[in-house]
PDB file of N, CA and C in Angstrom:
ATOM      1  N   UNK A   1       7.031 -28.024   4.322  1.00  0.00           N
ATOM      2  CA  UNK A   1       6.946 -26.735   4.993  1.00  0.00           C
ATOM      3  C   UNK A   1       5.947 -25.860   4.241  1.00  0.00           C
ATOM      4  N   UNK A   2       4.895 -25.062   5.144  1.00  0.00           N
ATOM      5  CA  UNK A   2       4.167 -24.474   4.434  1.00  0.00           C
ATOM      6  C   UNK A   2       4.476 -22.565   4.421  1.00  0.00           C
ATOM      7  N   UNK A   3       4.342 -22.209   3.426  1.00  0.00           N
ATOM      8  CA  UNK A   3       5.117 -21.015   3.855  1.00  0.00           C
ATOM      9  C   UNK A   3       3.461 -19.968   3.381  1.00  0.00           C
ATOM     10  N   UNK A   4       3.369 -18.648   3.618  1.00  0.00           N
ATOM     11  CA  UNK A   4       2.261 -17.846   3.402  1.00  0.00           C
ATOM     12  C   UNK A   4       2.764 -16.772   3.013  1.00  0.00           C
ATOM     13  N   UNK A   5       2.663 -16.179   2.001  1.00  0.00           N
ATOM     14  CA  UNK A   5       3.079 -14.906   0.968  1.00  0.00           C
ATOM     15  C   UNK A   5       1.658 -14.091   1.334  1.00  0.00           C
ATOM     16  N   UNK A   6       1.917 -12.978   1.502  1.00  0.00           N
ATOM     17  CA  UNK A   6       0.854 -11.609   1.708  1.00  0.00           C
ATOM     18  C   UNK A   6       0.923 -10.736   1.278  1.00  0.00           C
ATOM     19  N   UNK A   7       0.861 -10.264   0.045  1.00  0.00           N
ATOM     20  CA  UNK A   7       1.329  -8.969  -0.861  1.00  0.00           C
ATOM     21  C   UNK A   7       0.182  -8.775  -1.456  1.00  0.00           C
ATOM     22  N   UNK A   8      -0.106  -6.984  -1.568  1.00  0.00           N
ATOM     23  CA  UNK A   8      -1.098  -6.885  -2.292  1.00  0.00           C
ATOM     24  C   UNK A   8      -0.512  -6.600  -4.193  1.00  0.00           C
ATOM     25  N   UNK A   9       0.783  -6.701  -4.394  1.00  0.00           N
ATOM     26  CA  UNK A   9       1.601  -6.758  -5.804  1.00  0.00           C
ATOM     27  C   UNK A   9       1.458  -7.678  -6.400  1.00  0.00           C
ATOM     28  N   UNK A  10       0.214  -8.008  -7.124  1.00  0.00           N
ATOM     29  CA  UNK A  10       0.100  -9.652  -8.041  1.00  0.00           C
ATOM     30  C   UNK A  10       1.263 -10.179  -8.640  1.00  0.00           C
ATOM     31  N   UNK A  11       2.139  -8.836  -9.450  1.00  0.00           N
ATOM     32  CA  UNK A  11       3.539  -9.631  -9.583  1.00  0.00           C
ATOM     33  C   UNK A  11       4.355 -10.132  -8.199  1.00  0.00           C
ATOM     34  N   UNK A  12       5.043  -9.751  -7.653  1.00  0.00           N
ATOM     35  CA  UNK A  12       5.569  -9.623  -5.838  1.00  0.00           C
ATOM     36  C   UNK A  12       4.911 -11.122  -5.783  1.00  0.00           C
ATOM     37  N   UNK A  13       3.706 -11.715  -5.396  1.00  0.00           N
ATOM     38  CA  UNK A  13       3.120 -12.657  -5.116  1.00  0.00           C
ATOM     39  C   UNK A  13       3.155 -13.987  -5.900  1.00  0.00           C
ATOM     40  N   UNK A  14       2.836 -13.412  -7.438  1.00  0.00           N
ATOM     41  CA  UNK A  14       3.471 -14.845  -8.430  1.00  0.00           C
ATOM     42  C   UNK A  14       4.680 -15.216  -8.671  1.00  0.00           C
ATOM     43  N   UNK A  15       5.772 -13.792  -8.481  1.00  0.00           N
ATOM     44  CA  UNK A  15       7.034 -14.601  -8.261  1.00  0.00           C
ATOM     45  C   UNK A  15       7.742 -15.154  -7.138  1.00  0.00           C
ATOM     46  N   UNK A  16       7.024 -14.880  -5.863  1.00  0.00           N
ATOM     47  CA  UNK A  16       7.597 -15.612  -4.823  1.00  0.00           C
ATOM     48  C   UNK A  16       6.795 -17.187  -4.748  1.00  0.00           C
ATOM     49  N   UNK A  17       5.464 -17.098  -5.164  1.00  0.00           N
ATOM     50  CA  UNK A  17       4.744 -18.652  -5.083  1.00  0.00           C
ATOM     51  C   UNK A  17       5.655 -19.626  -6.030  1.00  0.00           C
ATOM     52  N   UNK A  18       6.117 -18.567  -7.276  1.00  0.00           N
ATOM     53  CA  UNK A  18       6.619 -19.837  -8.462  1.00  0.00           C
ATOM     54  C   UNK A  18       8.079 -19.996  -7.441  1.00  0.00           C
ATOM     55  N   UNK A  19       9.105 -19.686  -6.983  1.00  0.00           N
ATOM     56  CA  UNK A  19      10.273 -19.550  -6.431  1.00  0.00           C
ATOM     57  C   UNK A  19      10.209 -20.882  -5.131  1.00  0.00           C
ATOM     58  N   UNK A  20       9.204 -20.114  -4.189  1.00  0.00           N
ATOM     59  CA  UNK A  20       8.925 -21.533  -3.470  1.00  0.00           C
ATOM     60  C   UNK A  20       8.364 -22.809  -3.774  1.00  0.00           C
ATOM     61  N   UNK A  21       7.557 -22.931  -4.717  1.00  0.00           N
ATOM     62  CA  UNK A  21       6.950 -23.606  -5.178  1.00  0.00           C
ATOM     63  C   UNK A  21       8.081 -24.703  -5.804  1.00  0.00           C
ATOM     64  N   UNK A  22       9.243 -24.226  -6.833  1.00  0.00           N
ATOM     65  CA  UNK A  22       9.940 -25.008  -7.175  1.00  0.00           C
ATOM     66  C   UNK A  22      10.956 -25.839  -6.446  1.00  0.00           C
ATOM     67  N   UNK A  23      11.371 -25.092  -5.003  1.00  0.00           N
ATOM     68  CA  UNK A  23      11.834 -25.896  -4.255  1.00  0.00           C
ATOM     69  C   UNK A  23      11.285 -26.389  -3.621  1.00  0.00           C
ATOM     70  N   UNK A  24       9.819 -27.143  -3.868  1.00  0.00           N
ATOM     71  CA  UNK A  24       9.257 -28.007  -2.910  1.00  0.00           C
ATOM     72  C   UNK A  24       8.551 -27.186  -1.731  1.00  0.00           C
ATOM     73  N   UNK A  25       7.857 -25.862  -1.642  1.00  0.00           N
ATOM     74  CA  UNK A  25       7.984 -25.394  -0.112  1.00  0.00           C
ATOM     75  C   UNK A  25       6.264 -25.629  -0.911  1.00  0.00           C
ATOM     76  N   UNK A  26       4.835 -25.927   0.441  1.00  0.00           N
ATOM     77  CA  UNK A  26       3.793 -25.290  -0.285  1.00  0.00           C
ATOM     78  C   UNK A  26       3.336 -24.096   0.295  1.00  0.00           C
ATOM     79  N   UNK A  27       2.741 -23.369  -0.838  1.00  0.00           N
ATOM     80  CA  UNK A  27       2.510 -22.198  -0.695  1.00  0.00           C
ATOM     81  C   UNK A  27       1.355 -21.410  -0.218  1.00  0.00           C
ATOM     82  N   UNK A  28       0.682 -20.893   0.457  1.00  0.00           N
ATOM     83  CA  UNK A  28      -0.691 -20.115   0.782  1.00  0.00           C
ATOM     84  C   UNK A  28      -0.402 -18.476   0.169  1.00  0.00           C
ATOM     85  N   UNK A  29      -1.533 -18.223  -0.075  1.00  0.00           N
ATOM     86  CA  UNK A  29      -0.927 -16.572  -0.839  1.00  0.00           C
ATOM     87  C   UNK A  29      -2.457 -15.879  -0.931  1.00  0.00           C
ATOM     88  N   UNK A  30      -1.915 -14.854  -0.332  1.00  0.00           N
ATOM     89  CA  UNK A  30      -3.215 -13.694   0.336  1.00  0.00           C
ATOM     90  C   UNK A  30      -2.487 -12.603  -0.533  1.00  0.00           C
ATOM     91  N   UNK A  31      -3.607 -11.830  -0.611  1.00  0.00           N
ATOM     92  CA  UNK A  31      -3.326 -10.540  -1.509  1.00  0.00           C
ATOM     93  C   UNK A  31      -3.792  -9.388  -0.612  1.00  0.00           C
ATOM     94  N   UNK A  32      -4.470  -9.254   0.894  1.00  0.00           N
ATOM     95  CA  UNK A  32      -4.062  -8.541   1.672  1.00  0.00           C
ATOM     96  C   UNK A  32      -3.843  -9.150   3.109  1.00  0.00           C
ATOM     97  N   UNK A  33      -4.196  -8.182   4.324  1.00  0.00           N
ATOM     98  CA  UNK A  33      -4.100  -8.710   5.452  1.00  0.00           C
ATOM     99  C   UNK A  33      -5.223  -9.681   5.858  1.00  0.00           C
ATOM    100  N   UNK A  34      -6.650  -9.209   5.594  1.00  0.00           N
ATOM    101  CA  UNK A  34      -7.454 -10.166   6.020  1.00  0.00           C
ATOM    102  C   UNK A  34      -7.067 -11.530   5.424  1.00  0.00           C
ATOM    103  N   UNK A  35      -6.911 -11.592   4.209  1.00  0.00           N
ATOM    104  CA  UNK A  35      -6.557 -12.902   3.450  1.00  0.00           C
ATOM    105  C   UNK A  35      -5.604 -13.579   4.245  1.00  0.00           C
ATOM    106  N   UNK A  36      -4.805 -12.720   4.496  1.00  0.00           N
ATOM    107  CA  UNK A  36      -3.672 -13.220   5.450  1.00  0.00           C
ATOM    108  C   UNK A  36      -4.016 -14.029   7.044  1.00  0.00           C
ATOM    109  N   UNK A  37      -4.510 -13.245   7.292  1.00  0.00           N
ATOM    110  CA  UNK A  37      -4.967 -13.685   8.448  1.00  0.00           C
ATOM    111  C   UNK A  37      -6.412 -14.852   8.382  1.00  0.00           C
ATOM    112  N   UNK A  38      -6.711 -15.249   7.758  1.00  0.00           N
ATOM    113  CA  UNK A  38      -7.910 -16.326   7.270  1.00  0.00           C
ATOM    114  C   UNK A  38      -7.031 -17.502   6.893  1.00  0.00           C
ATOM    115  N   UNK A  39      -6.162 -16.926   6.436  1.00  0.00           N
ATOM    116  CA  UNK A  39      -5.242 -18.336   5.852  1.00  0.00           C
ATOM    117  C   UNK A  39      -4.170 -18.621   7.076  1.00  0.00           C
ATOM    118  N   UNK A  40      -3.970 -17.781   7.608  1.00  0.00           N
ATOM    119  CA  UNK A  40      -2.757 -17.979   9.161  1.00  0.00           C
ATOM    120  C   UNK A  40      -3.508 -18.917  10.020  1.00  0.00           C
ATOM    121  N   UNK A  41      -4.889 -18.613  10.033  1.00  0.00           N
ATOM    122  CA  UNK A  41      -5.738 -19.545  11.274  1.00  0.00           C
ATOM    123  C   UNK A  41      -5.816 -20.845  10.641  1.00  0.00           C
ATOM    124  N   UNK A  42      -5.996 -20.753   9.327  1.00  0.00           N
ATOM    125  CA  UNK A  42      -6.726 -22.197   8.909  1.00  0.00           C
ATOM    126  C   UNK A  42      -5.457 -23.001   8.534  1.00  0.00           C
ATOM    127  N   UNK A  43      -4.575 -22.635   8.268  1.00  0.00           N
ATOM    128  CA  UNK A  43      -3.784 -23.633   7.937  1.00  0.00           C
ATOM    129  C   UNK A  43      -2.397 -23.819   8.474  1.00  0.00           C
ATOM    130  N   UNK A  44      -2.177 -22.521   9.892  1.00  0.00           N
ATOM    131  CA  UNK A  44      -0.931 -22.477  10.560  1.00  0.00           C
ATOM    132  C   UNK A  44       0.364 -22.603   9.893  1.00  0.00           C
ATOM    133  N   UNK A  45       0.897 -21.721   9.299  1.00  0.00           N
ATOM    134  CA  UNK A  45       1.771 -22.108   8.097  1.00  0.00           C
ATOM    135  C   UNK A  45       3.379 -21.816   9.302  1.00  0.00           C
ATOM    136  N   UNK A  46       4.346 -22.437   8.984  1.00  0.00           N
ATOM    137  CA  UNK A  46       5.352 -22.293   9.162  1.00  0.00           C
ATOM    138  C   UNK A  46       6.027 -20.914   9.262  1.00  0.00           C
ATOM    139  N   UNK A  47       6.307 -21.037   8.309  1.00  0.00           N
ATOM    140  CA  UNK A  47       6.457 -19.305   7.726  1.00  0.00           C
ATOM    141  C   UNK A  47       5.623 -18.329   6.991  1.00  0.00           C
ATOM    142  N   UNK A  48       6.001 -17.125   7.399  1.00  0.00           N
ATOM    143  CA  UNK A  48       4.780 -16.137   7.030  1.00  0.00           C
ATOM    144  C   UNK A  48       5.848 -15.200   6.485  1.00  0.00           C
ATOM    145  N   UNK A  49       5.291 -14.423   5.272  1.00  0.00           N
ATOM    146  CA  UNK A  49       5.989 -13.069   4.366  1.00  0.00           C
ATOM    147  C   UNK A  49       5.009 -12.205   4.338  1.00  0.00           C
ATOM    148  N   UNK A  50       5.559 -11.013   5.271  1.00  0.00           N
ATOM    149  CA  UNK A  50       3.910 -10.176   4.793  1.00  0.00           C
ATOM    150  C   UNK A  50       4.679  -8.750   4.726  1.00  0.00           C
ATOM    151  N   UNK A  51       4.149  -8.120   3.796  1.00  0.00           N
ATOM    152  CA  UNK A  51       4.604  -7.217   2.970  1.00  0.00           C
ATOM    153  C   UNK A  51       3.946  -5.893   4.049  1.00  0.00           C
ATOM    154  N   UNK A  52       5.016  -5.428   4.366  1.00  0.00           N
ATOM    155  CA  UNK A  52       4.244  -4.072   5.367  1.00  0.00           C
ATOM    156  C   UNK A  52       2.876  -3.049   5.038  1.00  0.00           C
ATOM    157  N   UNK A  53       3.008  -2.870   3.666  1.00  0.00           N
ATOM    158  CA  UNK A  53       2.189  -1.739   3.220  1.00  0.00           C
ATOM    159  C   UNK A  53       1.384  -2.705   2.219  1.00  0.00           C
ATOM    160  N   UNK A  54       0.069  -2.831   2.788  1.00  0.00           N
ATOM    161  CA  UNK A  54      -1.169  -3.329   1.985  1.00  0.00           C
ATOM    162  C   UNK A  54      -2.048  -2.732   2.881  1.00  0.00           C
ATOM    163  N   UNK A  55      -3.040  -2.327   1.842  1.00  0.00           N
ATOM    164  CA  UNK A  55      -5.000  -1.700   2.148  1.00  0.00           C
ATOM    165  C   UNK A  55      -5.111  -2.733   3.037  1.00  0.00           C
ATOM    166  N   UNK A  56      -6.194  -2.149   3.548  1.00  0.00           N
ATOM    167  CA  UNK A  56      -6.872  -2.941   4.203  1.00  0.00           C
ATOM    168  C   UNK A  56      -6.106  -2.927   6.072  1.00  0.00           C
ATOM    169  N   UNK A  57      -5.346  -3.993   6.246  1.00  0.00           N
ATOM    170  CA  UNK A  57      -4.464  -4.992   6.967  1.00  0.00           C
ATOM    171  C   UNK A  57      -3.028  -4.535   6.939  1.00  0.00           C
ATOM    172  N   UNK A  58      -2.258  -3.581   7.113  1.00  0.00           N
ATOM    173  CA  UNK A  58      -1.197  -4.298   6.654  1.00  0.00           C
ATOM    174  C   UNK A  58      -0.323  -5.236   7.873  1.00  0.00           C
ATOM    175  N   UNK A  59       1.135  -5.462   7.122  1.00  0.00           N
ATOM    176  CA  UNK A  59       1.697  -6.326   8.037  1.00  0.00           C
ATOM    177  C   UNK A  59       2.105  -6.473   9.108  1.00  0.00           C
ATOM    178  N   UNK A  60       2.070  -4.773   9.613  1.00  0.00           N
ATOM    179  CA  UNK A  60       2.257  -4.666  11.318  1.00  0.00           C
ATOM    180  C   UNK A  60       0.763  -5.131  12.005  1.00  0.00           C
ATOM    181  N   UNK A  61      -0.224  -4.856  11.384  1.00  0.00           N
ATOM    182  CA  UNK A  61      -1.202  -5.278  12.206  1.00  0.00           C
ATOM    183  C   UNK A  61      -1.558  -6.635  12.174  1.00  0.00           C
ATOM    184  N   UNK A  62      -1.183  -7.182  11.333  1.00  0.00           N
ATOM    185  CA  UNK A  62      -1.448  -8.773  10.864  1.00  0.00           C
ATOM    186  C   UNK A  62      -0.747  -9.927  11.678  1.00  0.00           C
ATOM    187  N   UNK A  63       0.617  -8.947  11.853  1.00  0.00           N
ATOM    188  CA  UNK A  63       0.978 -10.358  13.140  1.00  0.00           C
ATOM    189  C   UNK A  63       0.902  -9.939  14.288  1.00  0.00           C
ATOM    190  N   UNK A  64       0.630  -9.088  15.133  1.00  0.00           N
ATOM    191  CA  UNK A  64       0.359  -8.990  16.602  1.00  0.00           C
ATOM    192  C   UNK A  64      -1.370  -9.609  17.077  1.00  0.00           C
ATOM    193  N   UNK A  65      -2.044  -9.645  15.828  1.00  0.00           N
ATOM    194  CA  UNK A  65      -3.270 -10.245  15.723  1.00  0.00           C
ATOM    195  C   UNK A  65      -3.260 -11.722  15.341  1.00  0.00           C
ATOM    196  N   UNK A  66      -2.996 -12.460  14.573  1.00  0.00           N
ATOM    197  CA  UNK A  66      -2.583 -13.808  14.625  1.00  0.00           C
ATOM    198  C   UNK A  66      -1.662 -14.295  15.941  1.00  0.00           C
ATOM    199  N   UNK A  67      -0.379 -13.615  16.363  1.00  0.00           N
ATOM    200  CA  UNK A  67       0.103 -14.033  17.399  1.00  0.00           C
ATOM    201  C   UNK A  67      -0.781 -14.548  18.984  1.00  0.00           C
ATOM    202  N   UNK A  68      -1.784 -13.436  18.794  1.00  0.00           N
ATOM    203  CA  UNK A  68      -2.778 -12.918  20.317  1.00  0.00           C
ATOM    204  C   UNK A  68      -3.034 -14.959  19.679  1.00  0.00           C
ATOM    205  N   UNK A  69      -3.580 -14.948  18.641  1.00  0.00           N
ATOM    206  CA  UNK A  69      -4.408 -16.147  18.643  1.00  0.00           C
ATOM    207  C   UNK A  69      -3.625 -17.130  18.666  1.00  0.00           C
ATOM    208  N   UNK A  70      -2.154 -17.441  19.170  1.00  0.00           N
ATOM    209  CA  UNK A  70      -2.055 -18.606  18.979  1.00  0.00           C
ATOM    210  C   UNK A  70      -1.171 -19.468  17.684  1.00  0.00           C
ATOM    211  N   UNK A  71      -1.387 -18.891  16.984  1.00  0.00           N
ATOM    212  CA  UNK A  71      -0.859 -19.003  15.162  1.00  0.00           C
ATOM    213  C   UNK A  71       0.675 -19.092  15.227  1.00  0.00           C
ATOM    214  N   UNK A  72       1.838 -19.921  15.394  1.00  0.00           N
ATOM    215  CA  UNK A  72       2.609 -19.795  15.657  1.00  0.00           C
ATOM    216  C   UNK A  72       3.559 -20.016  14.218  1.00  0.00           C
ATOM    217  N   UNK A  73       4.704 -19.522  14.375  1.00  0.00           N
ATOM    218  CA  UNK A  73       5.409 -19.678  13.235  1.00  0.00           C
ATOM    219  C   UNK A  73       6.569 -18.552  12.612  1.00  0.00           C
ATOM    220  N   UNK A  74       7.476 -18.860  11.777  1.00  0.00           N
ATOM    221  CA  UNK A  74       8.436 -17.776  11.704  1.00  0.00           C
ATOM    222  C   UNK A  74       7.972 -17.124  10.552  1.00  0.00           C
ATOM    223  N   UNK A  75       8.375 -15.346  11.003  1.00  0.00           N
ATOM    224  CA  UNK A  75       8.262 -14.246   9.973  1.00  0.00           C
ATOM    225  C   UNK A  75       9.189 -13.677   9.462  1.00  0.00           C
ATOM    226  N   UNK A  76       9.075 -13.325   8.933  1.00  0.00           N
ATOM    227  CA  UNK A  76       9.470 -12.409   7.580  1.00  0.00           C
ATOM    228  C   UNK A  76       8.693 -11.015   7.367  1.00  0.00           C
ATOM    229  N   UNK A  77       9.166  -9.836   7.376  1.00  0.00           N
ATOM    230  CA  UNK A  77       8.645  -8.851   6.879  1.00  0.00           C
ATOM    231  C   UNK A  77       9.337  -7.865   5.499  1.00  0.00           C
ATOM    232  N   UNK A  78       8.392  -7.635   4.788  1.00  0.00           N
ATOM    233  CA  UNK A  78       9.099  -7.091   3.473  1.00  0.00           C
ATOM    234  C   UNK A  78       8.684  -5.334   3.719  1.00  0.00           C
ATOM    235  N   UNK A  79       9.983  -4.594   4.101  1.00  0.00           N
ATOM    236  CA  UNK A  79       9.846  -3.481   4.108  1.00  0.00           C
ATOM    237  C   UNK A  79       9.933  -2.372   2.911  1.00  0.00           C
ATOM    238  N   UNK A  80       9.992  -2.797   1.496  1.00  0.00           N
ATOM    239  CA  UNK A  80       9.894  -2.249   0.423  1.00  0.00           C
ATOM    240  C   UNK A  80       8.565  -1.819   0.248  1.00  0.00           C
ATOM    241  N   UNK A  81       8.823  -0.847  -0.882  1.00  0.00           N
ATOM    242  CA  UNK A  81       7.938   0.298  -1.689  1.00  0.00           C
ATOM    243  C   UNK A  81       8.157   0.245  -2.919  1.00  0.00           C
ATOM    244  N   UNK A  82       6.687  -0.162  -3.343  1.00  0.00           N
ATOM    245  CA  UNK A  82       7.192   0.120  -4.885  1.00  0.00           C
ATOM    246  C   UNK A  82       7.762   1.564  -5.310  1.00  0.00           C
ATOM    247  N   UNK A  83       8.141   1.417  -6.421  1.00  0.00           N
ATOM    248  CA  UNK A  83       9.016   2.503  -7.187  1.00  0.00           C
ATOM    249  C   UNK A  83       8.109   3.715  -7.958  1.00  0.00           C
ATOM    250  N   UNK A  84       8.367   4.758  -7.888  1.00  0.00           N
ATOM    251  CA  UNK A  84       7.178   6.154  -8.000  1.00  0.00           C
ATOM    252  C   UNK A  84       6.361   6.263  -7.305  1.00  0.00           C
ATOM    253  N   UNK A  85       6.435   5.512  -5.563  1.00  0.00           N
ATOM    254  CA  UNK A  85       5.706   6.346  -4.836  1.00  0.00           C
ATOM    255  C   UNK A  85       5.846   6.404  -3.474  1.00  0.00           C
TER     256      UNK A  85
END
Protein backbone atom coordinates (compact mmCIF):
# COMPACT_ATOMS: atom_id res chain seq x y z
CA UNK A 1 0.00 0.00 0.00
CA UNK A 2 1.27 3.26 -0.94
CA UNK A 3 0.33 5.96 1.30
CA UNK A 4 1.32 10.07 0.55
CA UNK A 5 2.10 12.40 3.59
CA UNK A 6 1.75 16.33 2.66
CA UNK A 7 2.90 18.54 5.42
CA UNK A 8 4.75 21.51 5.18
CA UNK A 9 6.21 20.50 9.24
CA UNK A 10 9.58 18.60 8.41
CA UNK A 11 9.07 17.14 11.85
CA UNK A 12 4.97 16.19 11.19
CA UNK A 13 6.45 14.52 7.91
CA UNK A 14 9.56 12.47 9.32
CA UNK A 15 7.54 11.12 11.94
CA UNK A 16 4.71 9.90 10.02
CA UNK A 17 7.19 8.42 7.00
CA UNK A 18 9.31 6.60 9.92
CA UNK A 19 5.71 5.22 11.55
CA UNK A 20 4.51 3.97 8.15
CA UNK A 21 7.47 3.01 6.96
CA UNK A 22 7.95 0.47 9.83
CA UNK A 23 4.83 -1.21 9.24
CA UNK A 24 5.61 -2.00 5.82
CA UNK A 25 3.28 0.85 4.18
CA UNK A 26 5.54 2.79 1.22
CA UNK A 27 5.70 6.13 1.58
CA UNK A 28 5.57 9.38 -0.91
CA UNK A 29 6.07 12.70 1.09
CA UNK A 30 5.51 16.27 -0.28
CA UNK A 31 6.23 19.18 1.80
CA UNK A 32 3.47 21.24 0.12
CA UNK A 33 0.45 21.03 -2.14
CA UNK A 34 2.09 21.19 -5.46
CA UNK A 35 4.46 18.38 -4.27
CA UNK A 36 1.44 16.79 -3.40
CA UNK A 37 -0.22 16.89 -6.25
CA UNK A 38 2.95 15.83 -8.66
CA UNK A 39 3.28 12.88 -6.57
CA UNK A 40 -0.79 12.04 -6.52
CA UNK A 41 -0.57 11.91 -10.49
CA UNK A 42 2.58 10.00 -10.78
CA UNK A 43 2.25 7.44 -8.55
CA UNK A 44 -1.66 7.17 -7.55
CA UNK A 45 -1.13 6.37 -4.00
CA UNK A 46 -3.78 4.61 -2.03
CA UNK A 47 -3.97 6.84 0.65
CA UNK A 48 -3.39 10.43 0.92
CA UNK A 49 -2.65 12.71 4.42
CA UNK A 50 -2.71 16.21 3.64
CA UNK A 51 -2.37 18.60 6.24
CA UNK A 52 -4.99 21.54 5.69
CA UNK A 53 -2.81 24.58 6.22
CA UNK A 54 0.34 24.65 3.90
CA UNK A 55 1.73 27.79 1.54
CA UNK A 56 1.34 27.46 -1.46
CA UNK A 57 -1.60 24.50 -1.99
CA UNK A 58 -3.20 23.70 0.85
CA UNK A 59 -5.26 20.58 1.48
CA UNK A 60 -8.67 21.76 0.58
CA UNK A 61 -7.47 22.71 -2.70
CA UNK A 62 -5.31 19.71 -3.33
CA UNK A 63 -7.98 17.17 -3.40
CA UNK A 64 -10.86 18.61 -5.38
CA UNK A 65 -7.95 19.09 -7.99
CA UNK A 66 -6.45 15.61 -8.09
CA UNK A 67 -10.03 14.17 -7.78
CA UNK A 68 -11.24 16.38 -11.21
CA UNK A 69 -8.18 14.23 -12.57
CA UNK A 70 -9.00 10.98 -11.88
CA UNK A 71 -6.38 10.17 -8.94
CA UNK A 72 -8.35 7.93 -6.93
CA UNK A 73 -7.83 6.85 -3.43
CA UNK A 74 -8.64 7.26 0.35
CA UNK A 75 -8.08 10.54 2.45
CA UNK A 76 -7.23 11.71 5.37
CA UNK A 77 -7.19 15.28 6.40
CA UNK A 78 -5.11 16.73 9.31
CA UNK A 79 -6.98 19.63 10.76
CA UNK A 80 -4.32 20.79 13.35
CA UNK A 81 -2.28 23.98 14.01
CA UNK A 82 0.76 24.21 15.24
CA UNK A 83 1.07 25.59 18.74
CA UNK A 84 1.70 29.70 19.13
CA UNK A 85 -0.19 30.45 16.28
Amino acid sequence: MKILFADDDPMTLDSLDACAAQEGFTTLLARNGRQALDLWRLHLPDLLYLNIKMPDIDGYEVLPTGTRQGSGGGVALSLGEKRGK
